[in-house]
N, C-alpha and C. Protein backbone atom coordinates (compact mmCIF):
# COMPACT_ATOMS: atom_id res chain seq x y z
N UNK A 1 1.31 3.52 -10.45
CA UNK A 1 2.67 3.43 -10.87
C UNK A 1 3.49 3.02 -9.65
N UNK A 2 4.43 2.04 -9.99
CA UNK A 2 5.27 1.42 -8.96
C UNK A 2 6.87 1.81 -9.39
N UNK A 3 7.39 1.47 -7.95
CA UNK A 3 9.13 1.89 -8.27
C UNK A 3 9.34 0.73 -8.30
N UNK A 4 11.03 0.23 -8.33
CA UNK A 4 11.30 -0.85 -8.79
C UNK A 4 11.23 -2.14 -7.46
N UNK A 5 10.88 -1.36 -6.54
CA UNK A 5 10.70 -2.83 -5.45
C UNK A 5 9.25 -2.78 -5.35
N UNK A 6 8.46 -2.40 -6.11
CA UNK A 6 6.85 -2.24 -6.29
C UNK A 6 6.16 -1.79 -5.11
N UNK A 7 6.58 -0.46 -4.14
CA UNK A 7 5.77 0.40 -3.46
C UNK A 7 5.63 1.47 -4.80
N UNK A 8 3.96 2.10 -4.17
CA UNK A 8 3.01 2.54 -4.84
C UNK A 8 3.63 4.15 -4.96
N UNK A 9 3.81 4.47 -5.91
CA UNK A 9 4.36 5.75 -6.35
C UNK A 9 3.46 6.89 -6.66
N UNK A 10 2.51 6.74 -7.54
CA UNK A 10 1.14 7.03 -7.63
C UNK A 10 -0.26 6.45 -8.43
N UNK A 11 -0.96 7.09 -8.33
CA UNK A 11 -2.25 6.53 -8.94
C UNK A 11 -2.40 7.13 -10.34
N UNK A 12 -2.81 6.93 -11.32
CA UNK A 12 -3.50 7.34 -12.67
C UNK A 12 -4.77 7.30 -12.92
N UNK A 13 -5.47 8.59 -12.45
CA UNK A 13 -7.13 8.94 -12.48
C UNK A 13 -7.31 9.88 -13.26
N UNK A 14 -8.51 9.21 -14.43
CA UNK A 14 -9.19 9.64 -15.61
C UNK A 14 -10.45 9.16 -16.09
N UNK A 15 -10.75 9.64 -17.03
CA UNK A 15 -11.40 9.40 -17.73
C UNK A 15 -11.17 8.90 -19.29
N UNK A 16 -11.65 8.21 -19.97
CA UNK A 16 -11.11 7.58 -21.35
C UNK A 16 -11.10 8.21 -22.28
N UNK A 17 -12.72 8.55 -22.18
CA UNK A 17 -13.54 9.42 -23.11
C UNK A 17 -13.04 11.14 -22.84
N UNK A 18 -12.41 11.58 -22.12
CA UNK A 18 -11.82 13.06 -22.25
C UNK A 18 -10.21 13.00 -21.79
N UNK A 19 -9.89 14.03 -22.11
CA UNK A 19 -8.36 14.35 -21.93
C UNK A 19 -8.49 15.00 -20.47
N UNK A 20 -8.37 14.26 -19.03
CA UNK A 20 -8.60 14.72 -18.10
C UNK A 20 -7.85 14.12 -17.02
N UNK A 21 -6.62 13.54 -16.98
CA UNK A 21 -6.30 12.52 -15.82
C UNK A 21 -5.69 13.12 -14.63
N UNK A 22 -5.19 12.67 -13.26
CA UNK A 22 -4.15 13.18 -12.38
C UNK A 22 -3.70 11.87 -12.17
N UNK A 23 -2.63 12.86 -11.55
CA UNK A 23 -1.57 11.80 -10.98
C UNK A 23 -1.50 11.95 -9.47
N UNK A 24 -1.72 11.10 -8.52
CA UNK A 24 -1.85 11.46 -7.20
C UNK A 24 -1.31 10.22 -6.46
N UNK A 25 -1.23 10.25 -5.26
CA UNK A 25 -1.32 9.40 -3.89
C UNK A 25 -1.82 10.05 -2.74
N UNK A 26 -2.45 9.33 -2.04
CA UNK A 26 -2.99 9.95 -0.32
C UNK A 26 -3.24 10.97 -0.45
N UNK A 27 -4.47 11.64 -1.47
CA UNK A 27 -5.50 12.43 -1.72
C UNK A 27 -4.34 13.83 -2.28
N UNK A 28 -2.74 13.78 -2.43
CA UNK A 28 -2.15 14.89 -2.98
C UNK A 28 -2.11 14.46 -4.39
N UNK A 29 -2.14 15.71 -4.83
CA UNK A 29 -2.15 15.27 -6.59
C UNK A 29 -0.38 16.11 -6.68
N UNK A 30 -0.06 15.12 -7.94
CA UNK A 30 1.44 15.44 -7.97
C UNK A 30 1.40 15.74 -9.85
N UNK A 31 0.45 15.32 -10.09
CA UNK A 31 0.57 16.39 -12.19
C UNK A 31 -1.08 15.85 -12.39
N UNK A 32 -1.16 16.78 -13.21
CA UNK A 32 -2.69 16.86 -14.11
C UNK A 32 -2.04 17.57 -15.25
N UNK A 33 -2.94 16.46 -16.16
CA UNK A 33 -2.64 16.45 -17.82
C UNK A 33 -3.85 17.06 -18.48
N UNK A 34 -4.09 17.82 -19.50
CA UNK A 34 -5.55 18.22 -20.01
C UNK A 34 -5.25 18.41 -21.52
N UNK A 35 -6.16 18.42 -22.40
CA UNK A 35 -6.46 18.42 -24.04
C UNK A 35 -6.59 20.25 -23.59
N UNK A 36 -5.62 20.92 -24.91
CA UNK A 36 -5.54 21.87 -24.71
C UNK A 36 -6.95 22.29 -26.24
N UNK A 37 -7.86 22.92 -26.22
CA UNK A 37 -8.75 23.24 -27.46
C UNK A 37 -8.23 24.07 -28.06
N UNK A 38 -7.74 23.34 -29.80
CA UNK A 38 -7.31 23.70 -30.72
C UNK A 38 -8.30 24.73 -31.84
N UNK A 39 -9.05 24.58 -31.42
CA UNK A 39 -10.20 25.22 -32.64
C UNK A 39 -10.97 24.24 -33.68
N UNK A 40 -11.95 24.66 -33.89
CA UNK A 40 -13.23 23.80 -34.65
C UNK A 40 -12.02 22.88 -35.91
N UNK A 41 -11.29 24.29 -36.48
CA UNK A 41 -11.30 23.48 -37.68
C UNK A 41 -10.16 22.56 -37.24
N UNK A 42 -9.17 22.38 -36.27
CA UNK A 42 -7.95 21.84 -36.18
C UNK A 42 -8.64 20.41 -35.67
N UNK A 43 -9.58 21.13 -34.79
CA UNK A 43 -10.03 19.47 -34.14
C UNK A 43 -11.12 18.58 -34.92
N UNK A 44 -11.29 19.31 -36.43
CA UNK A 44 -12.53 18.41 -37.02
C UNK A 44 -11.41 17.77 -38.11
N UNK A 45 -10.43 18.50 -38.87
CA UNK A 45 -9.88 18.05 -39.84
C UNK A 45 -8.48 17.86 -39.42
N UNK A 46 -7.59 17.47 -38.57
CA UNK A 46 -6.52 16.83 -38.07
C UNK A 46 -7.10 16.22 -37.14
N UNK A 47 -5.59 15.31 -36.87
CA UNK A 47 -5.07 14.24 -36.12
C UNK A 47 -4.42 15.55 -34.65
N UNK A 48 -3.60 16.01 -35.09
CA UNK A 48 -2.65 16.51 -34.15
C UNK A 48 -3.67 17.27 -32.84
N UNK A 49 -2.75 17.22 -31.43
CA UNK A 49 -3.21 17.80 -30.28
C UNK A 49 -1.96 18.05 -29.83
N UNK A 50 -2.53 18.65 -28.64
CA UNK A 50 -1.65 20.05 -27.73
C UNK A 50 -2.45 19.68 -26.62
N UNK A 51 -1.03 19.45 -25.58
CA UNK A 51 -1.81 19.03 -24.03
C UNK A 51 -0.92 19.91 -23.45
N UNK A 52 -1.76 20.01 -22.01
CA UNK A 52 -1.24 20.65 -20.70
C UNK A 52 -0.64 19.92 -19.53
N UNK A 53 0.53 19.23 -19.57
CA UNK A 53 0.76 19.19 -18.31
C UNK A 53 1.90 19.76 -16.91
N UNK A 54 0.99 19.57 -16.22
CA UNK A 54 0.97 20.63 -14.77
C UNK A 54 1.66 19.28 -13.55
N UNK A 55 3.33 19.46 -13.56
CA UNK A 55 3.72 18.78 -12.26
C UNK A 55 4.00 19.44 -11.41
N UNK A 56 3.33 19.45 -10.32
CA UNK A 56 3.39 19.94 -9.08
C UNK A 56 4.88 20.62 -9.07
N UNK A 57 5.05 21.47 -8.34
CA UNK A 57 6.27 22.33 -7.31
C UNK A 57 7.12 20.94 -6.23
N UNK A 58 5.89 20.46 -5.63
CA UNK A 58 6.10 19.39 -4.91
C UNK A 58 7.33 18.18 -5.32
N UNK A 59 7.19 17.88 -6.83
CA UNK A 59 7.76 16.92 -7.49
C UNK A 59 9.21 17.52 -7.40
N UNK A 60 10.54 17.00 -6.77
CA UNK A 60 11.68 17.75 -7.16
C UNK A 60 12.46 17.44 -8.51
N UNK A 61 12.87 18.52 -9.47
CA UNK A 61 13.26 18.05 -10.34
C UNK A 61 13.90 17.05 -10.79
N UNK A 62 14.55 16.22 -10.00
CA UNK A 62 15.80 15.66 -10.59
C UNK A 62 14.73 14.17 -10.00
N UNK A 63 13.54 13.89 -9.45
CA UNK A 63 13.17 12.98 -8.88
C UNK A 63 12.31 12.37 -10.18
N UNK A 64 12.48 10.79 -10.52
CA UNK A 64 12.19 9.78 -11.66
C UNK A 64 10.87 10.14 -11.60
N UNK A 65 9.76 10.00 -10.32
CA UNK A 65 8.57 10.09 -10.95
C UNK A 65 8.09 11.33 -11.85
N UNK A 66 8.88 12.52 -12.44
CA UNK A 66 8.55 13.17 -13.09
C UNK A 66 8.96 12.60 -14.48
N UNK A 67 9.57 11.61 -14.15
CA UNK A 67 9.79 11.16 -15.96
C UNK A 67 8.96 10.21 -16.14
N UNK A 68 8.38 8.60 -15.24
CA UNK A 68 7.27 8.07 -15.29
C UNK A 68 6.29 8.74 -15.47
N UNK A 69 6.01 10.04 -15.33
CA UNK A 69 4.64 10.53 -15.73
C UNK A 69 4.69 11.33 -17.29
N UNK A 70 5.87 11.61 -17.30
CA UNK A 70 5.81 11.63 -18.68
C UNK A 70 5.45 10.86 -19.72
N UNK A 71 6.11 9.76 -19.24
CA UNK A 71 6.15 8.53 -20.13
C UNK A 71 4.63 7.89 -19.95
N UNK A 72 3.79 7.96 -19.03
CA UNK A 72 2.35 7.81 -18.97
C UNK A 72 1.70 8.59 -19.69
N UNK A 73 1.96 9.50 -20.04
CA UNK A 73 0.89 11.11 -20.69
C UNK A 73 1.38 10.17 -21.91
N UNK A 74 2.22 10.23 -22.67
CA UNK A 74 2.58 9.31 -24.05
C UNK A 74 2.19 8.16 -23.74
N UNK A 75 1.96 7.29 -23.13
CA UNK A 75 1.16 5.96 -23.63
C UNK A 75 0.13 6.41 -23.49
N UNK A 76 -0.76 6.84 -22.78
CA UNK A 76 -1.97 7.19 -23.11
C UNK A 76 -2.26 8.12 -24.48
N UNK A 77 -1.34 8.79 -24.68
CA UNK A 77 -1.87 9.30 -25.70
C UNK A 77 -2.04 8.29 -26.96
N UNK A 78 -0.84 7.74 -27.21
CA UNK A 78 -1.05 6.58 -27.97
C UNK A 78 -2.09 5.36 -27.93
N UNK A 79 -2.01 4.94 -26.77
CA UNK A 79 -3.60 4.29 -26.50
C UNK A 79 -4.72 4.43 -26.79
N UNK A 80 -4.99 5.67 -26.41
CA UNK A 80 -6.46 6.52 -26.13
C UNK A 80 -6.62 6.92 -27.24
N UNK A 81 -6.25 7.84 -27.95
CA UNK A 81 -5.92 8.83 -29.00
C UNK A 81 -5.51 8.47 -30.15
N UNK A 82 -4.76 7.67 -30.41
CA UNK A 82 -4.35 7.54 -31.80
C UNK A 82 -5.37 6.49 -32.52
């Protein structure tokens, strides 16, 4: 993820096949997202999920990359998932 003069804001590391990504630069991780387990029957006969995500202390509130990573956890979900 880039800001608007395209220095590197952070990275998006996952996997496709599981609900497992972080968000990092220069080996600090700044949020991790995870598939929260709904139960046999929710996850055999629905659509719907429940995720976890975890932005760092580090991230100060009022700072954009906590809303770019929001907005990443939703395209992926839509991507990946739907």
């Amino acid at each position: 993820m880039r800001d608007a003069n395209g220095q590197i804001l952070c990275q998006l590391q996952g996997k496709w096949t599981s609900w497992d990504f972080k968000f990092s630069r220069d080996g600090i991780e700044f949020a991790h997202v995870t598939k929260k387990w709904a139960g046999l029957g929710k996850e055999l006969f629905t659509t719907a999920d429940n995720y976890i995500l975890n932005i760092d202390g580090k991230v100060p509130a009022n700072n954009d990359l906590r809303v770019l990573i929001m907005a990443a956890v939703m395209c992926i979900d839509m991507v990946l998932k739907e």
